[in-house]
N, C-alpha and C. Protein backbone atom coordinates (compact mmCIF):
# COMPACT_ATOMS: atom_id res chain seq x y z
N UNK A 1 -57.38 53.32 51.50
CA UNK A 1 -56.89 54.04 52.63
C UNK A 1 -57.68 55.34 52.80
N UNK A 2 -58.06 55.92 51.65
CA UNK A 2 -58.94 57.53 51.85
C UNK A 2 -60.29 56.82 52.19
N UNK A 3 -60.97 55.72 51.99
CA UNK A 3 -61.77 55.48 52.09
C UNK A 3 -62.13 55.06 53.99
N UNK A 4 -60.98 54.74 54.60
CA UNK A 4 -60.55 54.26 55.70
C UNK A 4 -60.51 55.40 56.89
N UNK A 5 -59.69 56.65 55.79
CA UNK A 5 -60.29 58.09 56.64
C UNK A 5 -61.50 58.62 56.75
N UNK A 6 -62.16 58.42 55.52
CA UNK A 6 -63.42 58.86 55.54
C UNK A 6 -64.23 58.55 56.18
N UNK A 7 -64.33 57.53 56.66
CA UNK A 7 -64.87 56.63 57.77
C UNK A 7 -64.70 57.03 59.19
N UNK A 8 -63.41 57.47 59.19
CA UNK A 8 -62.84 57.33 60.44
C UNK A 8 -63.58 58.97 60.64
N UNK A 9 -63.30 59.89 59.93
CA UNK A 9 -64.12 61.18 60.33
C UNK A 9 -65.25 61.14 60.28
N UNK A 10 -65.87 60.46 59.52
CA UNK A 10 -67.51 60.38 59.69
C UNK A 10 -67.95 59.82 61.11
N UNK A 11 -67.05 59.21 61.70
CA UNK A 11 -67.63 58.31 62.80
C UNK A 11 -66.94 59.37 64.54
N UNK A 12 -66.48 60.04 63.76
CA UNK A 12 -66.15 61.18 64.63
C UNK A 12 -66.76 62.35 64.84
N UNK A 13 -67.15 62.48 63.33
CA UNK A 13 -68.08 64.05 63.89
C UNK A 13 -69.50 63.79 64.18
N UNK A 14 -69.81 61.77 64.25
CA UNK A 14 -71.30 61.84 64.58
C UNK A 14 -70.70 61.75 65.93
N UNK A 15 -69.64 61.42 66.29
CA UNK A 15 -69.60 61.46 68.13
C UNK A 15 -69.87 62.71 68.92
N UNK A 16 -69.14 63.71 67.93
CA UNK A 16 -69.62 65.19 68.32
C UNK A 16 -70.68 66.11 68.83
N UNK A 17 -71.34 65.31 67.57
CA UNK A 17 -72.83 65.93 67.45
C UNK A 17 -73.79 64.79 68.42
N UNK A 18 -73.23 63.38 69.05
CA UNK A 18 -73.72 62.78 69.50
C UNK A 18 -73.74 63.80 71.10
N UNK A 19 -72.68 64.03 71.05
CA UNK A 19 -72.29 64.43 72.73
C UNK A 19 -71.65 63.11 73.00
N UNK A 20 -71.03 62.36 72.52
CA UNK A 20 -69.77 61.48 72.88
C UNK A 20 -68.68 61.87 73.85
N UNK A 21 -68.27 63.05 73.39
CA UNK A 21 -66.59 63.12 73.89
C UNK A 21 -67.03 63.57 74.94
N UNK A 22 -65.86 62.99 76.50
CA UNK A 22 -65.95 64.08 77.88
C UNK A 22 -65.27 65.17 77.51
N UNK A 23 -65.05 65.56 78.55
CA UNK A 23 -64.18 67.28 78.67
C UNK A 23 -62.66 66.38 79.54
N UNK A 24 -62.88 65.05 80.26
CA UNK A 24 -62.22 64.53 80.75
C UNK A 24 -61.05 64.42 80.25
N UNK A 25 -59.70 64.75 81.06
CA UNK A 25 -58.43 64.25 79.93
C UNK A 25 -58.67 62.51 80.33
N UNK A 26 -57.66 62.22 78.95
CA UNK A 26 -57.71 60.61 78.52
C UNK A 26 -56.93 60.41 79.81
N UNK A 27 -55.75 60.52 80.05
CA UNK A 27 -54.68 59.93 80.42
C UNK A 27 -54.54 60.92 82.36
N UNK A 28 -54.26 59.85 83.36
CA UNK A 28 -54.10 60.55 84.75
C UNK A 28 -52.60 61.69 84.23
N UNK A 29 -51.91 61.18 83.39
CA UNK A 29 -50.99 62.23 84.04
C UNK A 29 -51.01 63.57 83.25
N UNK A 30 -51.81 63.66 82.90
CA UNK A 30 -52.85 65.13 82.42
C UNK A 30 -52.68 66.14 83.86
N UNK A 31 -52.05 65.93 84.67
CA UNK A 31 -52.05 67.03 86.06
C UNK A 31 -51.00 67.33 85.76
N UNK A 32 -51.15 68.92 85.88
CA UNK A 32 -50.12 69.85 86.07
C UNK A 32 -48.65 69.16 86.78
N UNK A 33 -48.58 69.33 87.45
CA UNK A 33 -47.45 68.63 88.68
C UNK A 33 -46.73 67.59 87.97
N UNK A 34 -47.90 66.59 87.27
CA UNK A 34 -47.28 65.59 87.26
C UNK A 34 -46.09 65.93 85.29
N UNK A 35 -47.11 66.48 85.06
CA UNK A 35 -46.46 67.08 83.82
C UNK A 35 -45.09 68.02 84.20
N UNK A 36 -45.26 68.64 84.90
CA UNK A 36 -43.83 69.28 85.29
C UNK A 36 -42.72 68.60 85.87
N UNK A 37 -42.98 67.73 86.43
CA UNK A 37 -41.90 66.48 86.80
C UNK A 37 -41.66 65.89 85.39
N UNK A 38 -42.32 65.60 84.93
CA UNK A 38 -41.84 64.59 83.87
C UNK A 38 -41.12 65.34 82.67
N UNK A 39 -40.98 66.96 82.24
CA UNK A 39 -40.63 67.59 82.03
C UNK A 39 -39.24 68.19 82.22
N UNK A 40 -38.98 68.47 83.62
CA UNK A 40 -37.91 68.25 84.34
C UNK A 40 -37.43 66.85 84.53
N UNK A 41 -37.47 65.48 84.06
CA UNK A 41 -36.89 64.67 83.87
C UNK A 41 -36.21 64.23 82.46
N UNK A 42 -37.32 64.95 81.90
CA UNK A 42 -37.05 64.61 80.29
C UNK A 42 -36.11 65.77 79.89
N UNK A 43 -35.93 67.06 80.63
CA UNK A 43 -34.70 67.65 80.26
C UNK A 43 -33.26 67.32 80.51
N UNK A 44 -33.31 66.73 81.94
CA UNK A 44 -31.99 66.46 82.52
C UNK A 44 -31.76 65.44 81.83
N UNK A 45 -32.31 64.02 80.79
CA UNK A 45 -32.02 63.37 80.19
C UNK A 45 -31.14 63.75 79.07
N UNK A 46 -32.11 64.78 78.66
CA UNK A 46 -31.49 65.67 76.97
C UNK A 46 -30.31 66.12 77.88
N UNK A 47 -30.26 66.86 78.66
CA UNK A 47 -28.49 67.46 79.10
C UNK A 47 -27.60 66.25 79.15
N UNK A 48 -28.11 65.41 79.79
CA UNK A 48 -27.20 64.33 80.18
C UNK A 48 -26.69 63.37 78.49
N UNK A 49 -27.62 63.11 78.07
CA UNK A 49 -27.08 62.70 76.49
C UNK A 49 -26.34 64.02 75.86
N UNK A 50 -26.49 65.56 75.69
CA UNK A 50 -25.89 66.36 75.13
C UNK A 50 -24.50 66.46 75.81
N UNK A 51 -24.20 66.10 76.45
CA UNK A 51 -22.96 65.88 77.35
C UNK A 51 -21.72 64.83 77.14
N UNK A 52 -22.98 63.36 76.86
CA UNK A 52 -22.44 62.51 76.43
C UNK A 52 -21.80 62.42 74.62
N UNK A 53 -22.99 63.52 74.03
CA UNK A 53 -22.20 63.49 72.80
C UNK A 53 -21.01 64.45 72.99
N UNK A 54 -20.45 65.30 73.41
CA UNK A 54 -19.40 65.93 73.52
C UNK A 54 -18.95 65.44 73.86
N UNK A 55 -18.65 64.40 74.96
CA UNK A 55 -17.70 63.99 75.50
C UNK A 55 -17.04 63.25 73.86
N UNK A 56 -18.01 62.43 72.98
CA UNK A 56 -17.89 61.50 72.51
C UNK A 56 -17.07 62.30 70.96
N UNK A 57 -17.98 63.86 70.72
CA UNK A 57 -17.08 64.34 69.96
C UNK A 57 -16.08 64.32 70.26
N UNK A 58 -15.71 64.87 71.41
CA UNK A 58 -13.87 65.21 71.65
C UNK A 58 -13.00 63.75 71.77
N UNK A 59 -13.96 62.73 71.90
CA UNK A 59 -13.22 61.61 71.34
C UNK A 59 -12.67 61.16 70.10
N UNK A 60 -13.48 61.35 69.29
CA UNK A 60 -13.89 61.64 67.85
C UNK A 60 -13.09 62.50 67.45
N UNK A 61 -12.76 63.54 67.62
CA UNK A 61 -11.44 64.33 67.37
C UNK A 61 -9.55 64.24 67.73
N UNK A 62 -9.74 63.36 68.73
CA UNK A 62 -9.02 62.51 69.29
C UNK A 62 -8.79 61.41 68.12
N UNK A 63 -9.32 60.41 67.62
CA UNK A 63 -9.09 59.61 67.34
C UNK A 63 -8.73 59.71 65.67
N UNK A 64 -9.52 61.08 65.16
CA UNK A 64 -9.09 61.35 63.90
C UNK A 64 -7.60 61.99 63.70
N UNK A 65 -6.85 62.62 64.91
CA UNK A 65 -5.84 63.10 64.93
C UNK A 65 -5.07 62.01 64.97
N UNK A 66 -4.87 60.61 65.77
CA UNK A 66 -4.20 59.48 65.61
C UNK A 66 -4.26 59.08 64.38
N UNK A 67 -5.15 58.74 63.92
CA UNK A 67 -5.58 58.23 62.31
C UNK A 67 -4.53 59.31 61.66
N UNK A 68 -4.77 60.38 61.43
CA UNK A 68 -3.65 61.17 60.84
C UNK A 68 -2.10 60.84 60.69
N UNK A 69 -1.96 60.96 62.16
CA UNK A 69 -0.61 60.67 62.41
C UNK A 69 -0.20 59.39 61.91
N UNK A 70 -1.23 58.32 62.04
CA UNK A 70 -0.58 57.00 61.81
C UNK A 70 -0.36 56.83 60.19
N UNK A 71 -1.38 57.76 59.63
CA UNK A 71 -1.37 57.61 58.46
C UNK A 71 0.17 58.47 57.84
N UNK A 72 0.59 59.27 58.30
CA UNK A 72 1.97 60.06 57.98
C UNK A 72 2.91 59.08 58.26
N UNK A 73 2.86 58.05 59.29
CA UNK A 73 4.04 57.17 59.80
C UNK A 73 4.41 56.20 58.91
N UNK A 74 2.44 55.44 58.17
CA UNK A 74 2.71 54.72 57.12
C UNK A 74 3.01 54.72 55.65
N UNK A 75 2.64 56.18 55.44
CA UNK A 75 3.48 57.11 54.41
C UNK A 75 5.14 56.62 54.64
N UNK A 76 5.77 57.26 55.49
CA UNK A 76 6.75 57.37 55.65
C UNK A 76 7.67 55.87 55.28
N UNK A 77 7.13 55.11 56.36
CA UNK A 77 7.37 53.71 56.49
C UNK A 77 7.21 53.23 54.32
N UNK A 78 6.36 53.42 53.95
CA UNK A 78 6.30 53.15 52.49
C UNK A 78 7.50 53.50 51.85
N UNK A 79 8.22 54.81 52.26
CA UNK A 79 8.81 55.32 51.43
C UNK A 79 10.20 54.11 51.69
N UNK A 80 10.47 54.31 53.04
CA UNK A 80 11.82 53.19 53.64
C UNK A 80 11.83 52.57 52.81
N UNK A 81 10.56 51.63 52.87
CA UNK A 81 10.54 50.33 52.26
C UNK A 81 10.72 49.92 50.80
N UNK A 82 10.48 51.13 49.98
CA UNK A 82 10.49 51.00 48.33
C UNK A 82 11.87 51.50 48.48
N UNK A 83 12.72 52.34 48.96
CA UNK A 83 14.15 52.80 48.86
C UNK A 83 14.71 51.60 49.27
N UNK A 84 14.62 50.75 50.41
CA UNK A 84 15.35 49.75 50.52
C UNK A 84 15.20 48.53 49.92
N UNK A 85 14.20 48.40 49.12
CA UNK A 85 14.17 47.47 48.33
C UNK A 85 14.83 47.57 46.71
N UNK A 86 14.93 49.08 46.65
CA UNK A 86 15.74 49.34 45.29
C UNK A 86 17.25 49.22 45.52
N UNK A 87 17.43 49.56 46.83
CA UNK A 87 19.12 48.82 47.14
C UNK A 87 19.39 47.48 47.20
N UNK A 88 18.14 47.23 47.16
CA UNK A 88 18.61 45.50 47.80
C UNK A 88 18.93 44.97 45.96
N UNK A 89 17.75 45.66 45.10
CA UNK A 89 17.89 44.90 44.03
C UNK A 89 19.19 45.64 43.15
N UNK A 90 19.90 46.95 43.46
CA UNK A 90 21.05 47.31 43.02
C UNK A 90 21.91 45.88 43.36
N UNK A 91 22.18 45.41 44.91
CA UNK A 91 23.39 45.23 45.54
C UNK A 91 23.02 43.66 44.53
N UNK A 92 22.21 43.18 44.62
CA UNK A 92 21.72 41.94 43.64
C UNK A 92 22.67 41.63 42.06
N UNK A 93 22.62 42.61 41.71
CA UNK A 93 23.07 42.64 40.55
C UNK A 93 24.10 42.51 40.11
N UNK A 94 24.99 41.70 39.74
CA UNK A 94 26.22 41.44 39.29
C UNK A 94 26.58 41.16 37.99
N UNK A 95 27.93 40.64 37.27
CA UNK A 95 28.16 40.42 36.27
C UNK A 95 27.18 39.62 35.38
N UNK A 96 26.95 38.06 36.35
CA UNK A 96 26.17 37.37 35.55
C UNK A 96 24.72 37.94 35.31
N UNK A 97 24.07 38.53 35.82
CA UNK A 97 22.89 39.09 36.02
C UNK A 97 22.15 39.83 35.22
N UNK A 98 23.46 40.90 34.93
CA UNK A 98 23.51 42.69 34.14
C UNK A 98 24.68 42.47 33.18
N UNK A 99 24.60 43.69 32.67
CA UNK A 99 25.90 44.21 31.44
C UNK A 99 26.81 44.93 32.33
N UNK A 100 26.97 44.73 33.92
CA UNK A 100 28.37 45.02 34.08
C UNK A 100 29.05 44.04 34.00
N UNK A 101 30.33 44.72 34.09
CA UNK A 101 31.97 43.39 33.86
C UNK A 101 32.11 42.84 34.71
N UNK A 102 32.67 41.67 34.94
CA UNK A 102 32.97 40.95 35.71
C UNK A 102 34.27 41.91 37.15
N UNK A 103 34.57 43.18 37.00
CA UNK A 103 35.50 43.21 37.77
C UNK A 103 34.76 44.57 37.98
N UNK A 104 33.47 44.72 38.19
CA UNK A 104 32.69 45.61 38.79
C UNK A 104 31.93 44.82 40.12
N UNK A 105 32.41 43.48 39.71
CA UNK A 105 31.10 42.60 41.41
C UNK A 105 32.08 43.01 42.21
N UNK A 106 33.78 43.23 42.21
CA UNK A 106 34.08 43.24 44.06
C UNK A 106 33.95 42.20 44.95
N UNK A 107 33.83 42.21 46.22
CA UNK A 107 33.86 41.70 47.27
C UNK A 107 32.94 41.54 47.94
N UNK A 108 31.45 42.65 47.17
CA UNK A 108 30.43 43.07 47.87
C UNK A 108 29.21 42.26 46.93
N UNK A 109 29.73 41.78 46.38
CA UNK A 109 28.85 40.73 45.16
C UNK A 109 28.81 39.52 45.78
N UNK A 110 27.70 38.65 44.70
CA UNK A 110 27.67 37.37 45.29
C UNK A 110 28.75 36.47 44.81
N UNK A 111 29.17 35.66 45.31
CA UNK A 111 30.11 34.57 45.04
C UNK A 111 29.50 33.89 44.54
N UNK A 112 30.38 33.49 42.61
CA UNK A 112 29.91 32.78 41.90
C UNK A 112 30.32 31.33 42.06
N UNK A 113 29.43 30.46 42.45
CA UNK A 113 29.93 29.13 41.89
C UNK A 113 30.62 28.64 41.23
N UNK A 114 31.99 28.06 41.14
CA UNK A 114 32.69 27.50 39.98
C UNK A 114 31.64 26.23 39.07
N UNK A 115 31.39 26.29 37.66
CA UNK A 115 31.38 25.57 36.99
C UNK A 115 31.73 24.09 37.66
N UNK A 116 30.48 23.32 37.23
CA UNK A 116 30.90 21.99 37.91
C UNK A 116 30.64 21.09 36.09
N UNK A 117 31.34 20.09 36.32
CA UNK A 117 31.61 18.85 35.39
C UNK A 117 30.75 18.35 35.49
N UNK A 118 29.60 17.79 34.73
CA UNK A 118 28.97 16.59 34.47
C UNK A 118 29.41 15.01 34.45
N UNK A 119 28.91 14.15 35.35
CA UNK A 119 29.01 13.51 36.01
C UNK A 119 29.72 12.20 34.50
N UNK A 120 29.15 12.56 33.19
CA UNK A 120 29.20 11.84 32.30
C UNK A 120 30.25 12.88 30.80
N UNK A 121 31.68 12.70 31.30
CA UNK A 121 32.86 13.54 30.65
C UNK A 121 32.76 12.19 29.02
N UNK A 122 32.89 13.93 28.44
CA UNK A 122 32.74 12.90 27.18
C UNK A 122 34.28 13.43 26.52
N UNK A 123 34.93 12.14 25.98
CA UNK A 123 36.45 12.66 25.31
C UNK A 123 37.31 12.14 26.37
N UNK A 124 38.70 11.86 26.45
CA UNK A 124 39.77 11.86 26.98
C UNK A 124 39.44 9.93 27.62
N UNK A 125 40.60 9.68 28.26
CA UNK A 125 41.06 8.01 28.69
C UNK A 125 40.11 8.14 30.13
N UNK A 126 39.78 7.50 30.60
CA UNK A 126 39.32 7.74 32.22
C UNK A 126 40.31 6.61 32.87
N UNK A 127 40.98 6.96 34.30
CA UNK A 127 41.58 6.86 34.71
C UNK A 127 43.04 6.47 34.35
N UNK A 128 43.90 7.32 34.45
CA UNK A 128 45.08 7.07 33.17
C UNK A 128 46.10 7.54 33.86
């Protein structure tokens, strides 16, 4: 690659000394005029995007304030949800369950199944 520059300047300053280069600009829109238009276009662009990012900040600020909020709601909502699930597993709990007594379930407990007989009674006459 240095070898690639070296080249490349050597073949430049014999253009120099050749009398190679014009005084000519490269490019037509090298005119004044036309440079000042394009100038004045290329600013009103930059305003017009600097505009658009503000707009886009104050969106952006906008949308981090929702995020906030939603995030406090689902805080909140968490909390409901672990409190009402520790009632649910209080109200759950009954005699058979826990070490309370049987005359701590109430009315508000679940209804225990009576004991059922096996289909195959062992002991006593059958039908008697």
């Amino acid at each position: 690659m240095i070898a690639r520059i070296g080249r490349r300047i050597a073949s430049i300053g014999g253009r120099a000394s050749a009398g190679r280069f014009s005084h000519k600009p490269r490019h037509p829109e090298s005119n004044p005029e036309r440079q000042q238009r394009e100038l004045e276009r290329l600013r009103e662009e930059v305003e017009e995007r600097d505009e658009r990012i503000a707009e886009l900040q104050k969106q952006i600020g906008e949308k981090e304030k929702e995020i906030g909020e939603k995030e406090r709601q689902i805080g909140e909502k968490e909390k409901q949800i672990a409190d009402l699930e520790r009632q649910l597993a209080l109200r759950k709990q009954n005699s058979t369950n826990s070490s309370k007594p049987p005359s701590s379930d109430g009315l508000a407990g679940e209804q225990r199944l009576p004991a059922t007989r096996s289909p195959d009674v062992f002991g006593g006459r059958a039908c008697h």
